[in-house]
PDB file of N, CA and C in Angstrom:
ATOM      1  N   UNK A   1     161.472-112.721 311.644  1.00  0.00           N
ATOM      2  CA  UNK A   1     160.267-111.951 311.421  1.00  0.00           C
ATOM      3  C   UNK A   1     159.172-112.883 310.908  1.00  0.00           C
ATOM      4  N   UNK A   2     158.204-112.439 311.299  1.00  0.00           N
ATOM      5  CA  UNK A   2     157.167-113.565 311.130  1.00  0.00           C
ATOM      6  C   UNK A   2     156.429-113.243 309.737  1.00  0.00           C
ATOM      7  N   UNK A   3     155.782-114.289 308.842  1.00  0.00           N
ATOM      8  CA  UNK A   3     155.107-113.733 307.632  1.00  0.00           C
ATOM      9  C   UNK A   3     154.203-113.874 308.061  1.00  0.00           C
ATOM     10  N   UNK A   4     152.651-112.883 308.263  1.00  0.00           N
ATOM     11  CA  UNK A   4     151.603-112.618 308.285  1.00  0.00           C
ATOM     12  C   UNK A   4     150.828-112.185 307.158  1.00  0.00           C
ATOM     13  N   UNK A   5     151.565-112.600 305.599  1.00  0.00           N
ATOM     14  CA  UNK A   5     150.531-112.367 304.851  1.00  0.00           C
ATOM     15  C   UNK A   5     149.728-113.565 304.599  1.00  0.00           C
ATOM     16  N   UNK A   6     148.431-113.086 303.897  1.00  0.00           N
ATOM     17  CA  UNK A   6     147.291-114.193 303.621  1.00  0.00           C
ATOM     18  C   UNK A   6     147.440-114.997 302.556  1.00  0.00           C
ATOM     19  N   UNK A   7     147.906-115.556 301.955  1.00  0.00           N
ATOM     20  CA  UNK A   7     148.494-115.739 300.649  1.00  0.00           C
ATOM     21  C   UNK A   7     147.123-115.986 300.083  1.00  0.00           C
ATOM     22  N   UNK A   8     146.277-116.790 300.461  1.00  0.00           N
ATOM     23  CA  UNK A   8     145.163-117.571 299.637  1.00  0.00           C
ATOM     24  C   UNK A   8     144.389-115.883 299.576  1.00  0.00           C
ATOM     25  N   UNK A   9     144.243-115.233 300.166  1.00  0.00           N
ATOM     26  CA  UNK A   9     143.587-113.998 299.574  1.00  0.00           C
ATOM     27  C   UNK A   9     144.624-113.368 298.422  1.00  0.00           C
ATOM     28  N   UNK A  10     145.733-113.290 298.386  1.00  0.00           N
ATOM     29  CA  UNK A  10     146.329-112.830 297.314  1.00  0.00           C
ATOM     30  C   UNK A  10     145.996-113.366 296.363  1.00  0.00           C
ATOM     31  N   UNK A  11     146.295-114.766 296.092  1.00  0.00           N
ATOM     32  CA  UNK A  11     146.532-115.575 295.305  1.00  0.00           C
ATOM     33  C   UNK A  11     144.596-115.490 294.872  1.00  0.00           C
ATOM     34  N   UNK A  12     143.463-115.612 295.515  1.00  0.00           N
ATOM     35  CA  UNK A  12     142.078-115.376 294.801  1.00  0.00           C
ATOM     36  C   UNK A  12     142.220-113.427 294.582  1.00  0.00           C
ATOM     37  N   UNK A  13     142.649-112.446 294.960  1.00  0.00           N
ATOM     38  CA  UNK A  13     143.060-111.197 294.396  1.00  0.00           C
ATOM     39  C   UNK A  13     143.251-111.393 292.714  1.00  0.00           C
ATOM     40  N   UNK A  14     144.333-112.543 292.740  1.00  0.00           N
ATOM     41  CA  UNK A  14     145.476-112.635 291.370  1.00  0.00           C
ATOM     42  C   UNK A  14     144.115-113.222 290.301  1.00  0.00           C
ATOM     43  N   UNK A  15     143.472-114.294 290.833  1.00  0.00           N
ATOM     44  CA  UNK A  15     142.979-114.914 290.030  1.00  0.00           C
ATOM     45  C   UNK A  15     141.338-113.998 289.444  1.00  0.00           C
ATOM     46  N   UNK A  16     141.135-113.758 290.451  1.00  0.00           N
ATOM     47  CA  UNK A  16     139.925-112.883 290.064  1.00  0.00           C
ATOM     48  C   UNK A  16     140.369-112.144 289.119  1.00  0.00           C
ATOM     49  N   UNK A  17     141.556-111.009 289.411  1.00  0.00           N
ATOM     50  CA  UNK A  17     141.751-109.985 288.663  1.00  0.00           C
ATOM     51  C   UNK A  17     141.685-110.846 286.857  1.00  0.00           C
ATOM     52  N   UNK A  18     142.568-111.838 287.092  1.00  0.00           N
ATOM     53  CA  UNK A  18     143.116-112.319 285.791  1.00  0.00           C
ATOM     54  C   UNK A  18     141.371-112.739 284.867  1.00  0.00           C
ATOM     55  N   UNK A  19     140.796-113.491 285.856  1.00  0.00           N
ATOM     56  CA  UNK A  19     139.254-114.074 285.055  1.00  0.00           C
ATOM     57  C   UNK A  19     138.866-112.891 284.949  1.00  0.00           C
ATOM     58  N   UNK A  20     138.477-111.634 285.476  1.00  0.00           N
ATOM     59  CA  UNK A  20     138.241-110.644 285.047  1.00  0.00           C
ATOM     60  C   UNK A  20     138.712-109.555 283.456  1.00  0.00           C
ATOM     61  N   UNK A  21     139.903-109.923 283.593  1.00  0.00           N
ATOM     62  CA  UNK A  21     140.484-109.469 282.150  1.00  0.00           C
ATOM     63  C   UNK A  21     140.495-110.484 281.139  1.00  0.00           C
ATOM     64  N   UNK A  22     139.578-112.162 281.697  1.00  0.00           N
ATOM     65  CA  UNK A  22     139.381-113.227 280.358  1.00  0.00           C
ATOM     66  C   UNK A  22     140.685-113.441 279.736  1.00  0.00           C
ATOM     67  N   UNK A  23     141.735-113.986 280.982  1.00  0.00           N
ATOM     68  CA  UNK A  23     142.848-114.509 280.413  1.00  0.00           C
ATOM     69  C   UNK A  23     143.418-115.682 281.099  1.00  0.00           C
ATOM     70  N   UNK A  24     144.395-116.506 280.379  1.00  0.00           N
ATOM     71  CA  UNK A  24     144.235-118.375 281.383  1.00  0.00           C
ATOM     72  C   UNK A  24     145.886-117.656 282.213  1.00  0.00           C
ATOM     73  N   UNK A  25     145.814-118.289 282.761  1.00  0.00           N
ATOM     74  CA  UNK A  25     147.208-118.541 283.444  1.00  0.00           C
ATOM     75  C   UNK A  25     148.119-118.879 282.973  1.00  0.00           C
ATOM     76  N   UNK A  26     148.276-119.488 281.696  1.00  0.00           N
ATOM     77  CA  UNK A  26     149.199-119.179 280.622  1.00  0.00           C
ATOM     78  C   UNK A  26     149.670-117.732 279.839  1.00  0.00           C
ATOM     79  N   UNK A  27     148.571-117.146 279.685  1.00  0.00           N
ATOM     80  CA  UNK A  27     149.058-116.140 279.588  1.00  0.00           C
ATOM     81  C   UNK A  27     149.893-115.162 280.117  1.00  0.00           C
ATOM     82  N   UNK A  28     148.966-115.128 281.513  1.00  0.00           N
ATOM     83  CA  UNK A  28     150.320-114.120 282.674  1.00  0.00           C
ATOM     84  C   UNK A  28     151.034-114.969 283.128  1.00  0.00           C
ATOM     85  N   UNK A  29     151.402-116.064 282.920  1.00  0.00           N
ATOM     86  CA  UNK A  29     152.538-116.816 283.822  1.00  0.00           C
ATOM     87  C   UNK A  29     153.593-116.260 282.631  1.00  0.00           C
ATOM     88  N   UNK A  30     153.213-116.293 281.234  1.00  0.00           N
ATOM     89  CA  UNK A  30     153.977-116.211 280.216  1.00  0.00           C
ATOM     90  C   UNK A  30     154.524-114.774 280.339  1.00  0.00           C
ATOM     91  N   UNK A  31     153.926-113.889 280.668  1.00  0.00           N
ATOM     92  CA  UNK A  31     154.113-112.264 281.057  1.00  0.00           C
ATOM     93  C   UNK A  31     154.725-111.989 282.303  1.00  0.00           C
ATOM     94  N   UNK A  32     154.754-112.722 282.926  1.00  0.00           N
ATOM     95  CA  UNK A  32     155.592-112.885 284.255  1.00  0.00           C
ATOM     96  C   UNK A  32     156.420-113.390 284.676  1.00  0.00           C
ATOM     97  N   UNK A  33     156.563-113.986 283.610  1.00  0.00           N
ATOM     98  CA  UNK A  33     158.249-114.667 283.606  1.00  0.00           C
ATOM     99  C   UNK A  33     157.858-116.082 284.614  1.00  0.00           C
ATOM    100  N   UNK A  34     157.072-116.895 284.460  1.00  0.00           N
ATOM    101  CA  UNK A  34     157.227-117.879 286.067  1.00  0.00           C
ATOM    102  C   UNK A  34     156.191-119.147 284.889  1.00  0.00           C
ATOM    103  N   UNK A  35     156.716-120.230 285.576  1.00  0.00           N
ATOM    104  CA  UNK A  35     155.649-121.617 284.721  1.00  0.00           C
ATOM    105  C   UNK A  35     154.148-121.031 285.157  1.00  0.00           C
ATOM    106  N   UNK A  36     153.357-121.782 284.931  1.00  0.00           N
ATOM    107  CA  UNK A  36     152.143-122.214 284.743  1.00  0.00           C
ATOM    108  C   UNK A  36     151.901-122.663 285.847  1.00  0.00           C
ATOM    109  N   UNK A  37     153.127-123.983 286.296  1.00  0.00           N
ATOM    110  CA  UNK A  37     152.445-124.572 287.497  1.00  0.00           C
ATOM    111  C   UNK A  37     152.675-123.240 288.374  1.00  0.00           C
ATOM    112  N   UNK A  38     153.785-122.920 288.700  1.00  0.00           N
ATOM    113  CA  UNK A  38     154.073-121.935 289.766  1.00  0.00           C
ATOM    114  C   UNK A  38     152.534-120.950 290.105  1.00  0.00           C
ATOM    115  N   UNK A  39     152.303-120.291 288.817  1.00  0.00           N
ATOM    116  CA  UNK A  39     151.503-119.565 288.658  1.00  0.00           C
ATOM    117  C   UNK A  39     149.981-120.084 289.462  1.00  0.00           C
ATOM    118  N   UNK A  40     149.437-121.741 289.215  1.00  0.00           N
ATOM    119  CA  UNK A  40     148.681-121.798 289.614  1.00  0.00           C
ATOM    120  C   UNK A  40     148.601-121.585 290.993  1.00  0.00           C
ATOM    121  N   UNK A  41     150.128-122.299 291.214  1.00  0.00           N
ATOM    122  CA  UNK A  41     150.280-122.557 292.826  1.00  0.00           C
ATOM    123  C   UNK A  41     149.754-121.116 293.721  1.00  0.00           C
ATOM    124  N   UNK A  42     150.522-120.039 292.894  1.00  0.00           N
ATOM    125  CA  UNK A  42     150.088-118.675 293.607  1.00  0.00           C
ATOM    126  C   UNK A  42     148.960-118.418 294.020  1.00  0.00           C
ATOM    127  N   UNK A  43     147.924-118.781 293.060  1.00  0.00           N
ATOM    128  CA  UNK A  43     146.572-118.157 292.746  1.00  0.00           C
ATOM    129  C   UNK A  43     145.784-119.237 294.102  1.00  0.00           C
ATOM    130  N   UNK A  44     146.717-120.645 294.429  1.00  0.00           N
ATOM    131  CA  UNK A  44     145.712-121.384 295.158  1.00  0.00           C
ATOM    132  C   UNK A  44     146.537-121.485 296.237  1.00  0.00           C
ATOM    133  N   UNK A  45     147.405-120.847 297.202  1.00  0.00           N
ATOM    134  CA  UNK A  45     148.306-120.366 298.023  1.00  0.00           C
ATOM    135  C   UNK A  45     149.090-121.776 298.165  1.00  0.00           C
ATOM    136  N   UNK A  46     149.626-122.345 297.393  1.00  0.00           N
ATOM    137  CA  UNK A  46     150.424-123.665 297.332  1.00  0.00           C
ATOM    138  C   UNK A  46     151.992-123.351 297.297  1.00  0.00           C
ATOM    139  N   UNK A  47     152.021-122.077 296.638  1.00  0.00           N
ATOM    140  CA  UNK A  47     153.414-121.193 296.696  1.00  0.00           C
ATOM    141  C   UNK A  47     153.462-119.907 297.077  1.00  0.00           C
ATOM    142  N   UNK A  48     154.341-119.215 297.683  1.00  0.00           N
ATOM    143  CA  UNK A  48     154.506-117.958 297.909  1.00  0.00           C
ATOM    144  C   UNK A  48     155.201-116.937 297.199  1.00  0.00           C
ATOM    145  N   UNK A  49     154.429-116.426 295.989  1.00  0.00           N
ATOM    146  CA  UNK A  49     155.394-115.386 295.311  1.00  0.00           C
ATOM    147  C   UNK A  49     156.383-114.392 296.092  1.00  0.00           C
ATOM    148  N   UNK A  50     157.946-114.489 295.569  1.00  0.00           N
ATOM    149  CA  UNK A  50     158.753-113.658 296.080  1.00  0.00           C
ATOM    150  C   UNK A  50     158.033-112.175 295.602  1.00  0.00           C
ATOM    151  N   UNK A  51     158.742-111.291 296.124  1.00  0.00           N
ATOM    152  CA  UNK A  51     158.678-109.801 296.154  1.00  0.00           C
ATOM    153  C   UNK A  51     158.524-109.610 294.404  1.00  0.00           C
ATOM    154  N   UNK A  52     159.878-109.703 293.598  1.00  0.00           N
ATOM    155  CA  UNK A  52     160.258-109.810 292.206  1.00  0.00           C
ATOM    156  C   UNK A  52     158.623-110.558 290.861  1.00  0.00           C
ATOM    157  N   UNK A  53     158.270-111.417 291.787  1.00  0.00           N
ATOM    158  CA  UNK A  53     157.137-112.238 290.919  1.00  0.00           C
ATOM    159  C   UNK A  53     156.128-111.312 290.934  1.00  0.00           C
ATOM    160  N   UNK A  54     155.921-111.332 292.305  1.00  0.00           N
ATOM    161  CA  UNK A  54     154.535-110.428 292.547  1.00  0.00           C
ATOM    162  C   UNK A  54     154.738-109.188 291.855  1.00  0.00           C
ATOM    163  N   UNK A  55     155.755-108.444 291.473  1.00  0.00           N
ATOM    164  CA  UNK A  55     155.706-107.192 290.794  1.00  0.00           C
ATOM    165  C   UNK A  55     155.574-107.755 289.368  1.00  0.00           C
ATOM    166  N   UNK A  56     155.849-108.939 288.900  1.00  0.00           N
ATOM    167  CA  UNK A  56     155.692-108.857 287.146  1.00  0.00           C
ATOM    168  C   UNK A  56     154.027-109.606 287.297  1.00  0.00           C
ATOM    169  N   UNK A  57     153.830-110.248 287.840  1.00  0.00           N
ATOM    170  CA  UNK A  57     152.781-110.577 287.944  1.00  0.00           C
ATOM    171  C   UNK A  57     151.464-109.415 287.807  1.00  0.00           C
ATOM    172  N   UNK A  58     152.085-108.355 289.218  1.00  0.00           N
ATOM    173  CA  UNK A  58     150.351-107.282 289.176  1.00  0.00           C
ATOM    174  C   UNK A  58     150.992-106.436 287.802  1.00  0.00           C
ATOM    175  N   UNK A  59     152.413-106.394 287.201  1.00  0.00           N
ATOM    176  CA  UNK A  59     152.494-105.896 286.077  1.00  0.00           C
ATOM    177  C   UNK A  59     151.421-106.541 284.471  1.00  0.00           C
ATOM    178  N   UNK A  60     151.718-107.875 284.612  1.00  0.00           N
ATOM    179  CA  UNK A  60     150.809-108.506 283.775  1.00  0.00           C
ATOM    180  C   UNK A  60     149.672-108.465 283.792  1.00  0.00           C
ATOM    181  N   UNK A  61     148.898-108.209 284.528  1.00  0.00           N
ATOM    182  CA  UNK A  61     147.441-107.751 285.140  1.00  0.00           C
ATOM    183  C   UNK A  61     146.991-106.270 285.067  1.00  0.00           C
ATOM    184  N   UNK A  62     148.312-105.595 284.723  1.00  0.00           N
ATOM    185  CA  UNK A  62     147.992-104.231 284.476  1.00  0.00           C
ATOM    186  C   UNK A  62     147.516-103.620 285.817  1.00  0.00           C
ATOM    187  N   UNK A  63     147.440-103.976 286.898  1.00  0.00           N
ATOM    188  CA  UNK A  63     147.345-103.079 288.268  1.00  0.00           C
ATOM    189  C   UNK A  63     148.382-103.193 289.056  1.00  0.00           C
ATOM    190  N   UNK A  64     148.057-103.150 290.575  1.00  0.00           N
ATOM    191  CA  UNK A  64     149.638-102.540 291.270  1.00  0.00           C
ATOM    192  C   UNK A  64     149.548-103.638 292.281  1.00  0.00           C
ATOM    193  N   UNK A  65     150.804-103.642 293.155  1.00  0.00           N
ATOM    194  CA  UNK A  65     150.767-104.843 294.242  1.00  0.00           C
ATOM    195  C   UNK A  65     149.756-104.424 294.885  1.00  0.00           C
ATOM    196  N   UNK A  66     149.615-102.775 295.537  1.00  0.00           N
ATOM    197  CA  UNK A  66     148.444-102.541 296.104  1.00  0.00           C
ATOM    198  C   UNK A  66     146.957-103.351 296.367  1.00  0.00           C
ATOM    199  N   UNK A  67     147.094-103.602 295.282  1.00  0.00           N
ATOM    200  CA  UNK A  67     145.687-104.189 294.807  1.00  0.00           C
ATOM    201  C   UNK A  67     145.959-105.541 294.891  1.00  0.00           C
ATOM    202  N   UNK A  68     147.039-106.087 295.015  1.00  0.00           N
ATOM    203  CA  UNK A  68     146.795-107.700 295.368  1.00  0.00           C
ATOM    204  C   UNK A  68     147.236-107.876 296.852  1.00  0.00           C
ATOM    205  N   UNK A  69     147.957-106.729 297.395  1.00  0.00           N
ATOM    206  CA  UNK A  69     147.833-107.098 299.018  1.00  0.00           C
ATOM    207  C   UNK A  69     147.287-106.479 299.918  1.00  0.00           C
ATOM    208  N   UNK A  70     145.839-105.158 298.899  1.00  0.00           N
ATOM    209  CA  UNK A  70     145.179-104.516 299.854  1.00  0.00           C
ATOM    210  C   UNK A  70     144.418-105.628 300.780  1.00  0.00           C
ATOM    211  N   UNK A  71     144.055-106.928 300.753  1.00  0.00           N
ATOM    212  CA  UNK A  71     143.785-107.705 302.475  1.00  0.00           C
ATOM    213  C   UNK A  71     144.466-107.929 303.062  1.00  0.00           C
ATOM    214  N   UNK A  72     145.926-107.617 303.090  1.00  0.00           N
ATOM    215  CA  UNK A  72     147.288-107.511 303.889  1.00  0.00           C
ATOM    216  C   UNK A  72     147.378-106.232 304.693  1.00  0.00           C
ATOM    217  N   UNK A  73     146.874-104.740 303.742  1.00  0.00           N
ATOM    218  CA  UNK A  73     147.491-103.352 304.264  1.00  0.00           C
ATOM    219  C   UNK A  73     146.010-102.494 304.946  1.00  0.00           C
ATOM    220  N   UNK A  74     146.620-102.004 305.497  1.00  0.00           N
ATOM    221  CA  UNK A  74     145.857-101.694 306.617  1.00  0.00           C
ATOM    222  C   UNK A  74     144.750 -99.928 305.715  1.00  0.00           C
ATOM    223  N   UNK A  75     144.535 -98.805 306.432  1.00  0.00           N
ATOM    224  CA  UNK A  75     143.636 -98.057 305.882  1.00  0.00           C
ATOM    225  C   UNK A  75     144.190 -97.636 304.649  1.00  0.00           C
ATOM    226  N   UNK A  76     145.434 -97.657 304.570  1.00  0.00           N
ATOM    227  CA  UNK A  76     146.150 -96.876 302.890  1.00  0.00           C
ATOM    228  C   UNK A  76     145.157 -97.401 301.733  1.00  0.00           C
ATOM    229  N   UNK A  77     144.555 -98.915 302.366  1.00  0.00           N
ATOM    230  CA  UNK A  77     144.014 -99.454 300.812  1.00  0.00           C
ATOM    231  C   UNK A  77     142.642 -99.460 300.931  1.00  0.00           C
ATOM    232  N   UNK A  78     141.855 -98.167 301.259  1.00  0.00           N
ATOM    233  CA  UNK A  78     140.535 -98.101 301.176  1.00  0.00           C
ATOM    234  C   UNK A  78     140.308 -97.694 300.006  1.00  0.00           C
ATOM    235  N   UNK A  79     141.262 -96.952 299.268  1.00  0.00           N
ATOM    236  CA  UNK A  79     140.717 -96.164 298.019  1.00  0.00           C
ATOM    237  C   UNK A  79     140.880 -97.534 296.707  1.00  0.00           C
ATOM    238  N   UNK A  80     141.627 -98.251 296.721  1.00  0.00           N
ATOM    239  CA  UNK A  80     142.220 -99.790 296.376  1.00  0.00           C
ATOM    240  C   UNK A  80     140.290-100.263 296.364  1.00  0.00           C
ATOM    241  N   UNK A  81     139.636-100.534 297.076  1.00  0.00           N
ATOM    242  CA  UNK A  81     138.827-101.401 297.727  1.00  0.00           C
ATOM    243  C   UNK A  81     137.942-100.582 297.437  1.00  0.00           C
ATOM    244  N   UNK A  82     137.546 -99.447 297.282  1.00  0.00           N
ATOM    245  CA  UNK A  82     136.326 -98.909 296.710  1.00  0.00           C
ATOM    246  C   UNK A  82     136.951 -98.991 295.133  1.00  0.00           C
ATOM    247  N   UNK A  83     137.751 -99.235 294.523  1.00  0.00           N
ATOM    248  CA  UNK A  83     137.677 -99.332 293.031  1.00  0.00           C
ATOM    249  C   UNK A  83     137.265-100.820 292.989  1.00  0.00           C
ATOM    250  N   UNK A  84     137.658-101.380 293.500  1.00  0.00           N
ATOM    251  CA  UNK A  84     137.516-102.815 293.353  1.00  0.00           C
ATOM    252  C   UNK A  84     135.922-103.243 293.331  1.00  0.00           C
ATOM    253  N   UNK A  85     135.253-102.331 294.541  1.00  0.00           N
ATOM    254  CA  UNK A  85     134.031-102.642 294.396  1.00  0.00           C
ATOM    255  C   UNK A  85     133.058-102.127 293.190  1.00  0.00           C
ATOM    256  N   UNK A  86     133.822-101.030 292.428  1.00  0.00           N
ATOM    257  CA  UNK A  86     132.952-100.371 291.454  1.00  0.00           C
ATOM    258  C   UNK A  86     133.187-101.310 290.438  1.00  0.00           C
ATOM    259  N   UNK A  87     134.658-101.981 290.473  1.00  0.00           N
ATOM    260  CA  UNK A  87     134.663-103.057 288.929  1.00  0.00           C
ATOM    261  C   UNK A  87     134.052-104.300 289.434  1.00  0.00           C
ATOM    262  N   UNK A  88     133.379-104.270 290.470  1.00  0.00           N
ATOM    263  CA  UNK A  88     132.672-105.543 290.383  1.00  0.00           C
ATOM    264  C   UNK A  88     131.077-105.372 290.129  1.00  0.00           C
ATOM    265  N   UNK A  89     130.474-104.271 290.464  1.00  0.00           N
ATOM    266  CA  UNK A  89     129.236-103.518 289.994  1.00  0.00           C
ATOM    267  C   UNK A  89     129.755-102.963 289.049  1.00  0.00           C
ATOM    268  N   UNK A  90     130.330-102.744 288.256  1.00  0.00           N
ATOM    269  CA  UNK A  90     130.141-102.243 286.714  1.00  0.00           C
ATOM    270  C   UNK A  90     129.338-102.858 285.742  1.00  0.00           C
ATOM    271  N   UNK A  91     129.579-104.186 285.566  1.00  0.00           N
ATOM    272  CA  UNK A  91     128.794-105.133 285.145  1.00  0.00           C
ATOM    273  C   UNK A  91     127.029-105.491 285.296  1.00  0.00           C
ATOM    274  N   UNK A  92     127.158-104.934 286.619  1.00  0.00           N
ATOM    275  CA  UNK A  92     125.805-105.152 287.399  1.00  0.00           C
ATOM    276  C   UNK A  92     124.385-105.093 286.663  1.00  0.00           C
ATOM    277  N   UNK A  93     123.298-105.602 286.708  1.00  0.00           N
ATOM    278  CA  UNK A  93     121.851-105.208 286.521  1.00  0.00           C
ATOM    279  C   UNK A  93     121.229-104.191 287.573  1.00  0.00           C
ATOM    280  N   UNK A  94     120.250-102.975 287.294  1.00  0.00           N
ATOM    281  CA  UNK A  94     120.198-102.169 288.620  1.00  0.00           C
ATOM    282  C   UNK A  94     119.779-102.823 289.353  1.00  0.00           C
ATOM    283  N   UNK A  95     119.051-104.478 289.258  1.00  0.00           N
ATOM    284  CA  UNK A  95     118.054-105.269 290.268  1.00  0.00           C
ATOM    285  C   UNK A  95     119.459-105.160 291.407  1.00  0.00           C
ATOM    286  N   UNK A  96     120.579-105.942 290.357  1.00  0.00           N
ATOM    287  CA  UNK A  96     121.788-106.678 290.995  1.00  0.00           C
ATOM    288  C   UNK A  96     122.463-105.635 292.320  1.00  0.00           C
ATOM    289  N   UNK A  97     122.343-104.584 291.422  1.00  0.00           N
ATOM    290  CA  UNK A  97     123.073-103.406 292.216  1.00  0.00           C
ATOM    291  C   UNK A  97     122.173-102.670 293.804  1.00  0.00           C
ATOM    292  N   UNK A  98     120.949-103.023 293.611  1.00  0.00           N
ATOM    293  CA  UNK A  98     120.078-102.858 294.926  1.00  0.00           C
ATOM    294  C   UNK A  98     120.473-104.055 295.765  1.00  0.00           C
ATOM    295  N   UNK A  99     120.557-105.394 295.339  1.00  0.00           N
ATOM    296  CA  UNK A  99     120.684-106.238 295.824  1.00  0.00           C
ATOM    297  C   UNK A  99     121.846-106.500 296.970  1.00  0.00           C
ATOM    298  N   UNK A 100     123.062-106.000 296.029  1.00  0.00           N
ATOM    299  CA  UNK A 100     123.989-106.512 296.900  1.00  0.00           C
ATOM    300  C   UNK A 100     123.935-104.896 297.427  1.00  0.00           C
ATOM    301  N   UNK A 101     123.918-103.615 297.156  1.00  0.00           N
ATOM    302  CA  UNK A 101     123.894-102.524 298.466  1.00  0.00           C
ATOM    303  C   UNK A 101     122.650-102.972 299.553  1.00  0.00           C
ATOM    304  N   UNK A 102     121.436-103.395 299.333  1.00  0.00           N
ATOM    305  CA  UNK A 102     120.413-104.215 300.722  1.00  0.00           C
ATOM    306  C   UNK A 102     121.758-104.787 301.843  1.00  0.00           C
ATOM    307  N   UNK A 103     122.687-106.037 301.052  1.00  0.00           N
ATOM    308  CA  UNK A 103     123.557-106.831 301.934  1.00  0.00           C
ATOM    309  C   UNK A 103     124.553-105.869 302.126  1.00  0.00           C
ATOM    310  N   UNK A 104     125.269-105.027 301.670  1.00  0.00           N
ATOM    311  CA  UNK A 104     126.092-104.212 302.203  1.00  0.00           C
ATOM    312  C   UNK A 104     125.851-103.635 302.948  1.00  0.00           C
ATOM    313  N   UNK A 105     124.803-102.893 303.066  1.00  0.00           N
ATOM    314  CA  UNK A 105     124.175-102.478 304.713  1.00  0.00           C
ATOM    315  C   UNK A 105     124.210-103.117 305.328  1.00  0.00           C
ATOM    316  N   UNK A 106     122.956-104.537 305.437  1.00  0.00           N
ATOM    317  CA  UNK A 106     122.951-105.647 306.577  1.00  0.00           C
ATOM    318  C   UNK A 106     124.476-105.760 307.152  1.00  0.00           C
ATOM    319  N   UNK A 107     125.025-106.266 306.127  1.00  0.00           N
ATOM    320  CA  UNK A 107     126.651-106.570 306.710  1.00  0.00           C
ATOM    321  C   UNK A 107     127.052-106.017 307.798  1.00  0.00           C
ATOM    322  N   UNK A 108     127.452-104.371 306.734  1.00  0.00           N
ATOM    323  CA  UNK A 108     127.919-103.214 307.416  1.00  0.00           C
ATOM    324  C   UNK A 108     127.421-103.277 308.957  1.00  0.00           C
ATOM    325  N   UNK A 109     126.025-103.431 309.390  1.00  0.00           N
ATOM    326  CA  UNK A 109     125.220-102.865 310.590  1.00  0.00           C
ATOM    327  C   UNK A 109     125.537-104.195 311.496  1.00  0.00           C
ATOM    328  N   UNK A 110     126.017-105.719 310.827  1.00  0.00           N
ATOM    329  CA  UNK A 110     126.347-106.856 311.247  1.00  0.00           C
ATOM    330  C   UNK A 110     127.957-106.492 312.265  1.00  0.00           C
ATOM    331  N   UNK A 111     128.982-106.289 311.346  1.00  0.00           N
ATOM    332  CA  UNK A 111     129.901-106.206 311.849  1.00  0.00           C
ATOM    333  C   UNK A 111     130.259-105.250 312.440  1.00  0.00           C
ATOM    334  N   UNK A 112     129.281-103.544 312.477  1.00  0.00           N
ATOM    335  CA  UNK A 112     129.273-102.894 313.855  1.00  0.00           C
ATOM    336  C   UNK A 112     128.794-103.410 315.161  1.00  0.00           C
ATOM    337  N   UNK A 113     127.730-104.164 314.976  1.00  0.00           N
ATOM    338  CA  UNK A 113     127.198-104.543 316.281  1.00  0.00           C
ATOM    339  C   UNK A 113     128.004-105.495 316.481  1.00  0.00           C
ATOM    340  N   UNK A 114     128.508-106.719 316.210  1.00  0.00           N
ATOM    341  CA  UNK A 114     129.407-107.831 316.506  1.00  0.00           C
ATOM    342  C   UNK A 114     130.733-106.621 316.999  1.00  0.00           C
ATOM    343  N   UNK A 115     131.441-105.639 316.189  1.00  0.00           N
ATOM    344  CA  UNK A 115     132.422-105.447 317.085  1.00  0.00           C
ATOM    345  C   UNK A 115     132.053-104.104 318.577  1.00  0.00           C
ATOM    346  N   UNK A 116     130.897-103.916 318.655  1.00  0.00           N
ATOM    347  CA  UNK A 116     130.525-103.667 319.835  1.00  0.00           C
ATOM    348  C   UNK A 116     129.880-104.753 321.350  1.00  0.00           C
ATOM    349  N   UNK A 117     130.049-105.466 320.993  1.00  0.00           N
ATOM    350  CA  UNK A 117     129.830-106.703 321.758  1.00  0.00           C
ATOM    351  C   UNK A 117     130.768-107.127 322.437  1.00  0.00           C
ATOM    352  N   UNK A 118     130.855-107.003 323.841  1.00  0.00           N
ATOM    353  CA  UNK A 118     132.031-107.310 324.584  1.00  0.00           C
ATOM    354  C   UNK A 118     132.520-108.894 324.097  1.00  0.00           C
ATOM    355  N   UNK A 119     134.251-108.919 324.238  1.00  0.00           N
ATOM    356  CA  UNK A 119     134.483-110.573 323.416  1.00  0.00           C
ATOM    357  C   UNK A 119     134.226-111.107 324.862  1.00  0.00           C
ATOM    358  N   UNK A 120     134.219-112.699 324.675  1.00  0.00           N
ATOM    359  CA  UNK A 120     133.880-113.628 325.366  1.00  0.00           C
ATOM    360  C   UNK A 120     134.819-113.939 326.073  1.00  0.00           C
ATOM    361  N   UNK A 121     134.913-114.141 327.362  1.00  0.00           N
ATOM    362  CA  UNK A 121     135.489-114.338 328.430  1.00  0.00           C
ATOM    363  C   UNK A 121     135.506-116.375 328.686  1.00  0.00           C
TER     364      UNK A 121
END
């Protein structure tokens, strides 16, 4: 069976989450039962957390695997991905928060028209 996960998106998932809660990689490596190095390795796809890691790991982080392999799972993790986007505008300035919804449109209207575009032959 083939592995098709992304690791380097997990592994920036892991790390974001963790700089987000203002904690080193000592800490959750220490909460997760796994070294430091291992730990970094995860976060910079140099290693592949087994099944077992990845659960003490999104345990130490206080969220769910969900959330570190919603760029792996398919529509189940839309509701995953709109929280994600509210804890990243939580923080926001309202300038900030016009700003990046302006590019979320553009985007949005980007990658409809790109996937209406016959592919290239």
């Amino acid at each position: 069976m083939e592995d098709n996960l992304n690791y380097e998106l997990i592994g920036m998932r892991i790390r974001t989450h963790r700089e987000k809660m203002k904690l080193t990689q000592e800490v959750i490596s220490e909460k997760s039962g796994i070294s430091i190095s291992h730990m970094s390795n995860i976060e910079n796809a140099k290693d592949k957390p087994s099944l077992a890691c990845l659960v003490n790991i999104a345990n130490a982080l206080n969220t769910t695997t969900d959330h570190l392999l919603m760029d792996n799972v398919t529509a189940a993790s839309t509701p995953h991905l709109l929280t994600e986007i509210k804890m990243i505008l939580d923080d926001c300035a309202p300038e900030e928060i016009f700003i990046i919804a302006e590019l979320a449109k553009t985007l949005k209207k980007s990658i409809r028209t790109k996937n209406m575009q016959p592919a290239e032959q």
